[in-house]
Structures are given as structure tokens and as C-alpha cells.
C-alpha atoms as a PDB file:
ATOM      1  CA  UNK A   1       0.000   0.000   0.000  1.00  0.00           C
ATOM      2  CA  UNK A   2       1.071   3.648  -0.847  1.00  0.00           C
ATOM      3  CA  UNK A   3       1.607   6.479   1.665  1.00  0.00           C
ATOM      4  CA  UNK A   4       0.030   9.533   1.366  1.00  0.00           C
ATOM      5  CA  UNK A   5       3.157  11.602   0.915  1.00  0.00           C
ATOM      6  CA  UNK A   6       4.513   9.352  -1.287  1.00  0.00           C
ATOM      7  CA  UNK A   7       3.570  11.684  -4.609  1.00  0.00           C
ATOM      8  CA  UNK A   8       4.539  14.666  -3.077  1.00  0.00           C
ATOM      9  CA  UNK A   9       7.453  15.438  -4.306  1.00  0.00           C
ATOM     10  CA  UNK A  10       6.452  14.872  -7.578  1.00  0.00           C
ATOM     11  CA  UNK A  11       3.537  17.307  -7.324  1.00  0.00           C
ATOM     12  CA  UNK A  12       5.910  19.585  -6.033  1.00  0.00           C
ATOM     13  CA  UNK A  13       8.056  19.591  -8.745  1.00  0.00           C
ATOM     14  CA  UNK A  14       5.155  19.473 -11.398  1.00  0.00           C
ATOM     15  CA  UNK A  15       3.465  22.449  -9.684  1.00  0.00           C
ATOM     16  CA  UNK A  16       6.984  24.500  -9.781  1.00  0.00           C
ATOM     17  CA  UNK A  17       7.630  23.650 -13.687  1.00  0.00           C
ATOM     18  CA  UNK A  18       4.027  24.802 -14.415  1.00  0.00           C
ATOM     19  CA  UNK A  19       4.701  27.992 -12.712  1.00  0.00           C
ATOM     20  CA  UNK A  20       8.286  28.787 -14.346  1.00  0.00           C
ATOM     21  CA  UNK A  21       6.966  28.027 -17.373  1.00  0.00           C
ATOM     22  CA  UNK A  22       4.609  30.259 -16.933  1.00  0.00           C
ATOM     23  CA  UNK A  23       6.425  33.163 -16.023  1.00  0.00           C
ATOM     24  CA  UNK A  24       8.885  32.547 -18.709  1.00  0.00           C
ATOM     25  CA  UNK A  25       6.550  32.214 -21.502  1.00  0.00           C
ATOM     26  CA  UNK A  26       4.220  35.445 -20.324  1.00  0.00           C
ATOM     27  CA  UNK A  27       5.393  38.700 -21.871  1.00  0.00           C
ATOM     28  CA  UNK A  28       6.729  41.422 -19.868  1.00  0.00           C
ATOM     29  CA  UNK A  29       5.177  44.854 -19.725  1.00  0.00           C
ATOM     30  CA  UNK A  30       7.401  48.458 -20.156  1.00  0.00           C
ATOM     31  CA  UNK A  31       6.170  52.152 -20.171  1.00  0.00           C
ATOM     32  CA  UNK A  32       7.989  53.702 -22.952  1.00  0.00           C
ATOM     33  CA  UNK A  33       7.783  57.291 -23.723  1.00  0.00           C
ATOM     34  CA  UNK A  34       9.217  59.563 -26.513  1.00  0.00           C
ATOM     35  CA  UNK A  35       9.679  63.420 -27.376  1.00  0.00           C
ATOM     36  CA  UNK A  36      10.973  65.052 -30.399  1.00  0.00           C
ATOM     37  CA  UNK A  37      11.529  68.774 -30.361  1.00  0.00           C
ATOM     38  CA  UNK A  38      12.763  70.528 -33.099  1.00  0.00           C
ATOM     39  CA  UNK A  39      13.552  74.588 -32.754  1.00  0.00           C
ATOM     40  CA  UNK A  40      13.836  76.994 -36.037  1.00  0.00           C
ATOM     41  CA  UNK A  41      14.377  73.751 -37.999  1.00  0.00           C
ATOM     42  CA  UNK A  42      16.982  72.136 -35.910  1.00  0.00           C
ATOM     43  CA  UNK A  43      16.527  69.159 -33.979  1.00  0.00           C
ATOM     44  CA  UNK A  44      16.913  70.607 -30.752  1.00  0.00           C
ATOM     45  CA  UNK A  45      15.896  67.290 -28.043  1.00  0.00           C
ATOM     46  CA  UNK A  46      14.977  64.109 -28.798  1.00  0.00           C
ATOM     47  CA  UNK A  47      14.469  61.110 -25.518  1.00  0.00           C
ATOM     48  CA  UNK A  48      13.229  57.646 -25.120  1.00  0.00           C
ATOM     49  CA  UNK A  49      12.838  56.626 -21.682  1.00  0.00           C
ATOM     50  CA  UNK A  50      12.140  52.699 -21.394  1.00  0.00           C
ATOM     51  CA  UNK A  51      11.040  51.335 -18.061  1.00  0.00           C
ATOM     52  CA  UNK A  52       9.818  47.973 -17.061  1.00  0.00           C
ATOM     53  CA  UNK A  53       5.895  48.447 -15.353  1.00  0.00           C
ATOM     54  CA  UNK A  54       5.805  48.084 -11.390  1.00  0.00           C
ATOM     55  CA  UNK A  55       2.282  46.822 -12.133  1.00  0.00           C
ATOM     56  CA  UNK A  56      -0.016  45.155 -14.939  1.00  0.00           C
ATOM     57  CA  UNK A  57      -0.979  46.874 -17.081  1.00  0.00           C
ATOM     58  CA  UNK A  58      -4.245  46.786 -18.496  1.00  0.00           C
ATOM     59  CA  UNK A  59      -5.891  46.821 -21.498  1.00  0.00           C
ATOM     60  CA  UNK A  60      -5.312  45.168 -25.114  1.00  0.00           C
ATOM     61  CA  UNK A  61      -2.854  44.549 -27.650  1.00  0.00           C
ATOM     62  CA  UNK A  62      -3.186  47.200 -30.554  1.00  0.00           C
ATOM     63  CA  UNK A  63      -0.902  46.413 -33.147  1.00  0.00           C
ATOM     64  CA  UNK A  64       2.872  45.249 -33.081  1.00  0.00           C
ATOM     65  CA  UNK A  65       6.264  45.543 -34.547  1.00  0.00           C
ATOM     66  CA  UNK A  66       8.415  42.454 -34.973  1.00  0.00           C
ATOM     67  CA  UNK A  67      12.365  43.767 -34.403  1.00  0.00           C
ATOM     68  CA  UNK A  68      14.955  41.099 -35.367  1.00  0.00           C
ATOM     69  CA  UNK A  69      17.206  40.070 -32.022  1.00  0.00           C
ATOM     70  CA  UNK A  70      20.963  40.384 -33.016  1.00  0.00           C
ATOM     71  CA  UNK A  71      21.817  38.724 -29.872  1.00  0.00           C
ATOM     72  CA  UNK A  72      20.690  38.136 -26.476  1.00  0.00           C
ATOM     73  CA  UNK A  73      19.699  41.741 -24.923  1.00  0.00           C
ATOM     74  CA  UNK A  74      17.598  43.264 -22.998  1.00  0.00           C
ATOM     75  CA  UNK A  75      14.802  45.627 -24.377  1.00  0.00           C
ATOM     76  CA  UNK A  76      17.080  48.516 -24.319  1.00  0.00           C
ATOM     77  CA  UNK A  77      19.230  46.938 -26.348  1.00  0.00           C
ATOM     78  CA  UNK A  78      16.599  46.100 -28.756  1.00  0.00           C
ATOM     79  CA  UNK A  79      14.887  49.266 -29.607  1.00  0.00           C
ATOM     80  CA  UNK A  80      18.877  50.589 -29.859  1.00  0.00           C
ATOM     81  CA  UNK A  81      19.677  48.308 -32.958  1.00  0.00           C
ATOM     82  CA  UNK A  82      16.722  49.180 -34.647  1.00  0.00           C
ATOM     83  CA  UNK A  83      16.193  52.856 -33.302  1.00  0.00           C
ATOM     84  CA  UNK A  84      14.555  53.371 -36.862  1.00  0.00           C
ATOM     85  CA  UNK A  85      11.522  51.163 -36.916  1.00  0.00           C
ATOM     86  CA  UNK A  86      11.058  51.313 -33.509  1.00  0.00           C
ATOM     87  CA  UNK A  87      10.378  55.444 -33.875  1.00  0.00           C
ATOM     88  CA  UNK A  88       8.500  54.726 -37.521  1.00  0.00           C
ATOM     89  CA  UNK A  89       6.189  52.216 -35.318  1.00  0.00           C
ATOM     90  CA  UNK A  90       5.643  55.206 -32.358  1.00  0.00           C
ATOM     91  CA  UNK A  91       5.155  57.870 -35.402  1.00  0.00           C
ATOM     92  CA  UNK A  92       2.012  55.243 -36.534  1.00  0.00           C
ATOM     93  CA  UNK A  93       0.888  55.002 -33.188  1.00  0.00           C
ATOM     94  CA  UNK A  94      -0.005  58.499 -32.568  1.00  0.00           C
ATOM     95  CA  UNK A  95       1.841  61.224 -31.322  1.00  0.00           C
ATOM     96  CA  UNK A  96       0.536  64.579 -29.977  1.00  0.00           C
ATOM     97  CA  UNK A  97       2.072  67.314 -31.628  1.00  0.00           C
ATOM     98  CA  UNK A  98       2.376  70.637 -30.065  1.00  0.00           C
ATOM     99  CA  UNK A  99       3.367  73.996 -32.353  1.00  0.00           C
ATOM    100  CA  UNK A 100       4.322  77.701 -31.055  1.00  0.00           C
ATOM    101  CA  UNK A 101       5.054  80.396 -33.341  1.00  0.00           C
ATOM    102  CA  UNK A 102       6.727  83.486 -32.339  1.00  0.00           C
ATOM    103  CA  UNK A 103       7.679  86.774 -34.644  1.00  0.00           C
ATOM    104  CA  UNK A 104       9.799  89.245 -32.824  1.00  0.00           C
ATOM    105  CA  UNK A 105      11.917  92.477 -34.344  1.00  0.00           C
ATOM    106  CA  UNK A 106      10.432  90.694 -37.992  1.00  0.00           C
ATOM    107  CA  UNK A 107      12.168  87.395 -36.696  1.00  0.00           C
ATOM    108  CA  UNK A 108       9.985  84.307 -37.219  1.00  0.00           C
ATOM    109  CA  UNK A 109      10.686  81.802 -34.613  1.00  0.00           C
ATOM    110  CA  UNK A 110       8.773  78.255 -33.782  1.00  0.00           C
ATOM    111  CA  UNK A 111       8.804  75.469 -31.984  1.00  0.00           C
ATOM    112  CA  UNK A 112       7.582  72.312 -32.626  1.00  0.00           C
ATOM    113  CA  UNK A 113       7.193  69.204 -30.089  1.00  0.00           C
ATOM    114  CA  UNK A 114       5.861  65.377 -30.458  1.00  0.00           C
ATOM    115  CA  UNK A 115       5.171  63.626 -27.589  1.00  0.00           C
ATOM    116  CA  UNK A 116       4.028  60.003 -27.035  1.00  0.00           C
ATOM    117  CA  UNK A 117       2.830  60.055 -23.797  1.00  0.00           C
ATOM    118  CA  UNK A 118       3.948  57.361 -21.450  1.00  0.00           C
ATOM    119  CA  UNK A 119       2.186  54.150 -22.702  1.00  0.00           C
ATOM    120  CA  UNK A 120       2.125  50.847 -22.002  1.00  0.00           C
ATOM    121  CA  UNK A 121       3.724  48.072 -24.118  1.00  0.00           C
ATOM    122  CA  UNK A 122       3.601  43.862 -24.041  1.00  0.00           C
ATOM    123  CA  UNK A 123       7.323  42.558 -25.219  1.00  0.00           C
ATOM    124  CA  UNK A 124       7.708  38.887 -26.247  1.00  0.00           C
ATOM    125  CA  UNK A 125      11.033  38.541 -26.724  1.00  0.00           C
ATOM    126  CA  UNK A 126      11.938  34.858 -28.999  1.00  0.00           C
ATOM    127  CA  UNK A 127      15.111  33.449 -30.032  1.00  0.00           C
ATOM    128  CA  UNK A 128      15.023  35.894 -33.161  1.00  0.00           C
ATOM    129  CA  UNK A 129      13.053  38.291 -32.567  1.00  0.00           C
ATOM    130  CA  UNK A 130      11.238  40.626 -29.929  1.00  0.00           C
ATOM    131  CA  UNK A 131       7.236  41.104 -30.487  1.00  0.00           C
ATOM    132  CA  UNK A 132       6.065  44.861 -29.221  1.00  0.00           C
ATOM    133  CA  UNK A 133       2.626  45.735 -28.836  1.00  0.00           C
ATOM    134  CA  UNK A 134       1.044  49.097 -27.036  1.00  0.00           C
ATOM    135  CA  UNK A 135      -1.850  48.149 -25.203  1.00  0.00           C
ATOM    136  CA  UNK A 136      -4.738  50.568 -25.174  1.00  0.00           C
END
């Protein structure tokens, strides 16, 4: 006859691969946010601040962006080897765009600022490539 504990170590070990698994496979979450300012024609500022999300996030995938992973990295790394899509992507996201004019002494001045406020975005990162989605 079998003892009660005699299959607990096994559950034990099944329950702790289920959850690794699962918190390897589930995507991480990162607020990213962006601004562009350009002064009398001249890119003046432009930041990307990456940060991975203290909490869920909520809401639903809207989109993605597949980047190609030249090696292991972390997200950082990621949106720095392909700095070009990665903006492209944000520019078809939506951007709010803020414009000031100034003419002083007959001196035409302006400034002109994009800004994608901080959102929220899933990344899957693969073997070859990293998956980013805003959710909304």
C-alpha cells in the first residue's frame, strides 16, 4: 500500500515547472515614452525613456512591430539596434504634436514638439526576434 506523501514530491516539482513556465513564456510589460523637439528647424531634443511596469498593465494589444534580435539583450538593447523602426512604429501610433510660433523684431521663430505620452507596451522577446505591442 502507498503512503500519502509518497507523490509529493512529484507534485511539487510538477506544480513549480508549471509555474516557471509560466512566467517565462508570459510577456513582460514596459512604459515607454518619446519626445521630439525641433527649434527653427533644428533638432533641438529628442528622448526615449524605457522602463519595465511596477504593475499590470491593463488593457489590449493594438498592433505590433516584430524587431529582429541580433543577440541576447535586454529591451534597451533592442529598440537601440533598430532605433529606426522602432520610432516609424511610435510615429504610426499616434503622437501629440504641439506647435508655437513666435515673430519678434520681424524674426519668425517656432517650436515644434511630439510627444508620445507614457504608454504601455507587451514585449515577447523569442530566439530571433522581440514582439512589441502598445496596449490601449
Amino acid at each position: 500500500m502507498r503512503s500519502r506523501d509518497g507523490n509529493r514530491s512529484r507534485s511539487l516539482a510538477i506544480c513549480s515547472v508549471i509555474l516557471l513556465n509560466s512566467l517565462v513564456l508570459n510577456a513582460s510589460e514596459y512604459l515607454i515614452s518619446y519626445r521630439y523637439v525641433v527649434k527653427d528647424m533644428t533638432l533641438y531634443n529628442e528622448s526615449l525613456q524605457i522602463s519595465h511596469a511596477m504593475k499590470p498593465c491593463k488593457g489590449k494589444a493594438q498592433g505590433f512591430i516584430e524587431l529582429p534580435l541580433k543577440k541576447d539583450g535586454t529591451i534597451n538593447d533592442i529598440v537601440k539596434n533598430n532605433t529606426n523602426e522602432f520610432i516609424d512604429f511610435i510615429h504610426k501610433i499616434g503622437l501629440h504634436l504641439e506647435h508655437k510660433e513666435l515673430t519678434k523684431n520681424a524674426q519668425n521663430s517656432f517650436t515644434t514638439i511630439l510627444t508620445l505620452k507614457t504608454t504601455c507596451f507587451k514585449v515577447d522577446i523569442n530566439e530571433n526576434f522581440a514582439k512589441i505591442s502598445p496596449l490601449k
